[in-house]
Protein backbone atom coordinates (compact mmCIF):
# COMPACT_ATOMS: atom_id res chain seq x y z
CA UNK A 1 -58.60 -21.75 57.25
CA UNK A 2 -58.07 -24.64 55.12
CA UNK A 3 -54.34 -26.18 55.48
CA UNK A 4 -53.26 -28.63 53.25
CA UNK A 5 -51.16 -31.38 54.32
CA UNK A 6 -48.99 -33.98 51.97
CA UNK A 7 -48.66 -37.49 52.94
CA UNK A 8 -45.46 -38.96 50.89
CA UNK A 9 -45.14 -42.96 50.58
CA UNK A 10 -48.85 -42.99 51.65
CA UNK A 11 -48.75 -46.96 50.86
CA UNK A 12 -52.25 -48.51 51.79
CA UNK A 13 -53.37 -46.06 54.94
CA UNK A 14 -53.17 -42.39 53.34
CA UNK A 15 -53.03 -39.83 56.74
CA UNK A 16 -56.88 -38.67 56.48
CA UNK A 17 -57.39 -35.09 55.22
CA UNK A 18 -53.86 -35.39 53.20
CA UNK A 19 -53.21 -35.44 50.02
CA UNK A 20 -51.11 -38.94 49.16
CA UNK A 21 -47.97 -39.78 46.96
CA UNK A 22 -46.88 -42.90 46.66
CA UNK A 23 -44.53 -44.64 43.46
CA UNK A 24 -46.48 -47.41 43.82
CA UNK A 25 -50.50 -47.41 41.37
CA UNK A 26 -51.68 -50.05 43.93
CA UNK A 27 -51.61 -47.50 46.64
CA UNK A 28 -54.30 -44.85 48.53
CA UNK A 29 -51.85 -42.14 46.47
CA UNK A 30 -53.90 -39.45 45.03
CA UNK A 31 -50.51 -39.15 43.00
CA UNK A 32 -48.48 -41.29 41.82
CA UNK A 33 -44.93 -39.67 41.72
CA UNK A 34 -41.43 -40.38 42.67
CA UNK A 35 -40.68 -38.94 46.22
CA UNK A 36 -37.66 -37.91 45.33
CA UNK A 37 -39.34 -36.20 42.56
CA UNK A 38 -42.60 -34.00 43.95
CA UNK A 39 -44.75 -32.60 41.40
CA UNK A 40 -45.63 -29.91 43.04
CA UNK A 41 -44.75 -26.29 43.21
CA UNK A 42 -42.56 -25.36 46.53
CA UNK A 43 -43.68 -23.86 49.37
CA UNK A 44 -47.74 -24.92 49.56
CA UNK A 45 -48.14 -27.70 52.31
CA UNK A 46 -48.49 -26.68 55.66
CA UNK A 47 -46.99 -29.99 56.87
CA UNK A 48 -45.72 -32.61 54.68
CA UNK A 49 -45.46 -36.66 56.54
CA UNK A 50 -43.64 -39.85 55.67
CA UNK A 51 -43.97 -42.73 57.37
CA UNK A 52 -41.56 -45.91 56.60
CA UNK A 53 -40.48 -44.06 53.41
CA UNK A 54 -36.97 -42.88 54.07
CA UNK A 55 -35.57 -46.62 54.30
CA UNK A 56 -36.99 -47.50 50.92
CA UNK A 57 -35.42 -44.14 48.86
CA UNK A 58 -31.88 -45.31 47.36
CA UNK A 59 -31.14 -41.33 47.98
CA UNK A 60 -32.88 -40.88 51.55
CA UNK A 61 -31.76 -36.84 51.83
CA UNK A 62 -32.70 -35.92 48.22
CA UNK A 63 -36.24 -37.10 49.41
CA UNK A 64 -36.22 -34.90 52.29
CA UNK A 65 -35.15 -31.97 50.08
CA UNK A 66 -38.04 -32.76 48.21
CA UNK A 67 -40.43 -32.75 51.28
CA UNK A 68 -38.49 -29.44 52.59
CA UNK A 69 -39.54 -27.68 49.34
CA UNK A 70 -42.67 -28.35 48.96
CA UNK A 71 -43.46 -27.21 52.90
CA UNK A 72 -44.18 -23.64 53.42
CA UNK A 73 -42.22 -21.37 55.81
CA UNK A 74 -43.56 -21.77 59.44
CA UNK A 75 -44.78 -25.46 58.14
CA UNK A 76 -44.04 -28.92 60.30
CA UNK A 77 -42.16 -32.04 58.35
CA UNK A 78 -42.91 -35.61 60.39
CA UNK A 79 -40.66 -38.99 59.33
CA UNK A 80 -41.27 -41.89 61.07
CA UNK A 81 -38.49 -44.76 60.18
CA UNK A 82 -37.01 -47.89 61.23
CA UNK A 83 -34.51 -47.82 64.25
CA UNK A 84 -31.53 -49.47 63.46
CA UNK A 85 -31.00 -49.99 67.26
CA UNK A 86 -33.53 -52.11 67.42
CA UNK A 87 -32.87 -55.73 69.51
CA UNK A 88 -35.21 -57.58 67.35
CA UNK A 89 -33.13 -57.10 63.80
CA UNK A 90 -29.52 -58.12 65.64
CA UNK A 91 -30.32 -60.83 67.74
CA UNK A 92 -33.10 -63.06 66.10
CA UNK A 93 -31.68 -65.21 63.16
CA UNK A 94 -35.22 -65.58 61.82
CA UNK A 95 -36.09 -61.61 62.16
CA UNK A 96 -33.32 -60.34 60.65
CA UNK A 97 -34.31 -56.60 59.09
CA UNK A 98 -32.26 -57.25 55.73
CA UNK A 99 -34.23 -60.95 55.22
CA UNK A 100 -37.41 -59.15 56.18
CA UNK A 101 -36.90 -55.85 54.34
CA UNK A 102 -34.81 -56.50 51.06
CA UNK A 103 -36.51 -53.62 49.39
CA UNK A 104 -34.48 -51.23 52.10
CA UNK A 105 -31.79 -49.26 51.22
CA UNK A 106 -30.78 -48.56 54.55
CA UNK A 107 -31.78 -48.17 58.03
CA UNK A 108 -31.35 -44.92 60.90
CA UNK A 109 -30.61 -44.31 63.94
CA UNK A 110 -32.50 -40.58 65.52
CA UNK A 111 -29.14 -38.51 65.45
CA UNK A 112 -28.80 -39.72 61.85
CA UNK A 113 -31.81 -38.44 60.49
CA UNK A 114 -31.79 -35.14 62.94
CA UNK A 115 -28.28 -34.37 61.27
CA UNK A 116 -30.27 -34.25 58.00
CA UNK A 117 -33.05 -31.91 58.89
CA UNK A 118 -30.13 -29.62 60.42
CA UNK A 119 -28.68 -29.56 56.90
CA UNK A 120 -32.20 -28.23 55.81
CA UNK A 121 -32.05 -25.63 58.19
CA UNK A 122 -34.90 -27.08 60.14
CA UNK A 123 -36.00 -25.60 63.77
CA UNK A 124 -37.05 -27.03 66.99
CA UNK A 125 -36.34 -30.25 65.42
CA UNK A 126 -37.43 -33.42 68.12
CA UNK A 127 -37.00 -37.14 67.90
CA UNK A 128 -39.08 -39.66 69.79
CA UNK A 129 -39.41 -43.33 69.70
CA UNK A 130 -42.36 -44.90 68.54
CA UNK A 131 -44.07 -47.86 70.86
CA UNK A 132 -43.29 -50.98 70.28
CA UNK A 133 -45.56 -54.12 72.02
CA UNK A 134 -43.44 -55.80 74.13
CA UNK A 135 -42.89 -59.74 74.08
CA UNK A 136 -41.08 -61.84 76.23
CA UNK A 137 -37.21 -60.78 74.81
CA UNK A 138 -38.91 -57.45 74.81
CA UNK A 139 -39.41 -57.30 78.58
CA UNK A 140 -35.94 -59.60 79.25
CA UNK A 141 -34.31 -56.03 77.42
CA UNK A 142 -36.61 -53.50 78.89
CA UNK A 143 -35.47 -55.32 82.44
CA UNK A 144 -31.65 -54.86 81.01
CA UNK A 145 -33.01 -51.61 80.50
CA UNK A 146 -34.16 -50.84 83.93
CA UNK A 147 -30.46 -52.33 84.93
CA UNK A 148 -28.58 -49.61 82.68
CA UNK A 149 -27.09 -52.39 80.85
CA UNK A 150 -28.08 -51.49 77.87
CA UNK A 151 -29.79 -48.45 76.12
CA UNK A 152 -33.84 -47.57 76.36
CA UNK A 153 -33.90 -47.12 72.38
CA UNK A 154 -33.60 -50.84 72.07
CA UNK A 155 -36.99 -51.27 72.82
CA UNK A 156 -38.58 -49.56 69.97
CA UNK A 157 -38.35 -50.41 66.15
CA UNK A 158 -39.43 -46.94 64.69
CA UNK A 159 -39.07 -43.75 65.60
CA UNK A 160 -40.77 -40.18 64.64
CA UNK A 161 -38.11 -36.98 64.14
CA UNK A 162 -40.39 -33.63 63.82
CA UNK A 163 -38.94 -29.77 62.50
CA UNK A 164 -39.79 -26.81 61.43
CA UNK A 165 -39.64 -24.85 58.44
């Protein structure tokens, strides 16, 4: 059985066997559409992905409405986004996230965007932290890790949040 899946904010590096949207015509997008604004009918992916979209979307839940609707019942929904608890975008003064990322709306922490896919209804929802390379301030904080000095989720700069329809 054939499953379709969507890939929204595909960028450059569409998720193979998906069908991309993506605002942007220089893209991999088989569509070019607003995500907050899916032309397609509800219900007909089987699982529906975004990775580093929701920071970009000046309305971050009305995109995952959109992505909700279009996924059939029984159907997975994957975001992977920035980490706002991330070391490297509060301590560096040269790798700040809002110098780096001006075209960002905002940024999440996982209990942020799980509250959102509760308000969707979504099931067995998970959240997971995304590996990071460490460098050297990376393995001074997973060391102040390893202390309990400060928190694990530190160490990562994205993180994945999965549900189900």
């Amino acid at each position: 059985m054939y499953t379709l899946k969507l890939d929204v904010g595909c960028g450059m590096r569409k998720l193979e066997g998906a069908i991309g949207v993506d605002y942007c015509r220089d893209s991999e997008a088989d569509v070019i559409a607003d995500a907050e604004h899916l032309p397609f009918r509800g219900e007909i992916f089987e699982s529906v992905h975004s990775q580093v979209l929701l920071e970009h979307l000046p309305n971050p839940f009305n995109g995952l409405k959109e992505q909700y609707r279009v996924l059939r019942k029984g159907g997975k929904l994957v975001c992977i986004t920035d980490n706002a608890s991330y070391y490297g975008w509060s301590l560096s003064p040269t790798y700040r996230h809002e110098c780096i990322h001006e075209d960002h709306y905002c940024i999440f922490y996982p209990l942020n965007v799980i509250r959102m896919f509760r308000l969707l209804k979504l099931k067995k929802i998970r959240a997971r932290f995304v590996y990071t390379p460490l460098g050297k301030l990376g393995r001074f904080f997973a060391f102040l890790c390893r202390l309990k000095l400060v928190k694990r989720d530190v160490l990562y700069n994205r993180f994945k949040v999965v549900g189900l329809k």
